[in-house]
Protein backbone atom coordinates (compact mmCIF):
# COMPACT_ATOMS: atom_id res chain seq x y z
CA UNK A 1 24.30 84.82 89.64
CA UNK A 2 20.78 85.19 91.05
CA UNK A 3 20.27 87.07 94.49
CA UNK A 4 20.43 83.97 96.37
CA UNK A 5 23.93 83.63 95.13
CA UNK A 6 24.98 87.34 96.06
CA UNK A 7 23.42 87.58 99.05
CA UNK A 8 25.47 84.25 100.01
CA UNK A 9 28.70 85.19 99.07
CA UNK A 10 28.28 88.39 100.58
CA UNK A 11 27.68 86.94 103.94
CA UNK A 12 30.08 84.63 104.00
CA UNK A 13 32.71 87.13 102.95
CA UNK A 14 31.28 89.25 106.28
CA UNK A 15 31.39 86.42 108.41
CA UNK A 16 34.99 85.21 107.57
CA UNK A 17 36.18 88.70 108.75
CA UNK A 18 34.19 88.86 111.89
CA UNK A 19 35.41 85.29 112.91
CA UNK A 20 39.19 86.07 112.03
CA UNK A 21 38.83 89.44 113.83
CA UNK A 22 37.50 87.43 116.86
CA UNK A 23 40.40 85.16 116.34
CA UNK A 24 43.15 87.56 116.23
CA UNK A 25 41.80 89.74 119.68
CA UNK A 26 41.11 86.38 121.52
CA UNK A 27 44.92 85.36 120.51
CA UNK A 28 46.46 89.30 121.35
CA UNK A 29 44.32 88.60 124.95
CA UNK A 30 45.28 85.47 125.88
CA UNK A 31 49.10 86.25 124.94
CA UNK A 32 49.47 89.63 127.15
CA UNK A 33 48.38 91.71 124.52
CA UNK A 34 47.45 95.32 125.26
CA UNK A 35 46.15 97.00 122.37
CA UNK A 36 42.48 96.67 121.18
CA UNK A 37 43.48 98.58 117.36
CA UNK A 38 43.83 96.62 114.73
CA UNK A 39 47.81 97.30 114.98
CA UNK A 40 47.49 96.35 118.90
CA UNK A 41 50.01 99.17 120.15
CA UNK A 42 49.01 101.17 122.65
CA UNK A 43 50.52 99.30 125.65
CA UNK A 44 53.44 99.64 128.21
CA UNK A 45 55.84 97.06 127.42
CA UNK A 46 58.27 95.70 130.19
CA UNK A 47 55.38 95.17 133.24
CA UNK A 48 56.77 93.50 135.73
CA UNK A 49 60.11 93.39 134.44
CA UNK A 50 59.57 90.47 131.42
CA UNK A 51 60.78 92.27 128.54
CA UNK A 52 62.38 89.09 126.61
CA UNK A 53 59.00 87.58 127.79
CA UNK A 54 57.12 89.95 126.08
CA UNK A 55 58.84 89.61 122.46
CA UNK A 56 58.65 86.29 122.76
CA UNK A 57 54.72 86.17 122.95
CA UNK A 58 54.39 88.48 120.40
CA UNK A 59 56.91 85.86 118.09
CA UNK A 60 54.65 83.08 119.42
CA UNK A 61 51.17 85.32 118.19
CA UNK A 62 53.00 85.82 114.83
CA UNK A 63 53.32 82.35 114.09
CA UNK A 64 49.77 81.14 115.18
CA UNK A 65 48.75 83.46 112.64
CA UNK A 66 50.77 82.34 110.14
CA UNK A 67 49.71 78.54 111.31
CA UNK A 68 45.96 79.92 110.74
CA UNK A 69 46.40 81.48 107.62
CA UNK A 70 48.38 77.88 105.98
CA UNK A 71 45.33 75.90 107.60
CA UNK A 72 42.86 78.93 105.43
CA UNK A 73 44.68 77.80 102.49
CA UNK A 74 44.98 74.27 102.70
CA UNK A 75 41.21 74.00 103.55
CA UNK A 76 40.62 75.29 99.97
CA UNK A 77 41.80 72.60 98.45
């Protein structure tokens, strides 16, 4: 591999983790989450009295993600 290569591969690599990063906090935002870790705890659950509400987001979040990471995988091919 020649430096070109590297330095490519490299950047990409850092890219695809900023961009999913991006991804996940835009998705935790617009579904009501509160944390800004990577494990987004942190918040009070139950505001405004929606606790089923707020497991079902967070059921809703898990499968985007999972919907995102099939998509990942079929674009390989």
């Amino acid at each position: 591999m020649n430096a070109n290569q590297l330095i490519n591969m490299i950047m990409r690599m850092v890219m695809r983790k900023l961009v999913n990063r991006g991804v996940n906090a835009g998705i935790n935002r617009v579904s009501g989450g509160r944390g800004n870790g990577r494990n987004g705890g942190g918040g009070q659950n139950g505001q405004n009295g929606q606790n089923g509400q707020n497991g079902q987001t967070k059921q809703e979040v898990r499968r985007a993600r999972q919907a995102a990471k099939a998509a990942q995988r079929m674009n390989k091919f």
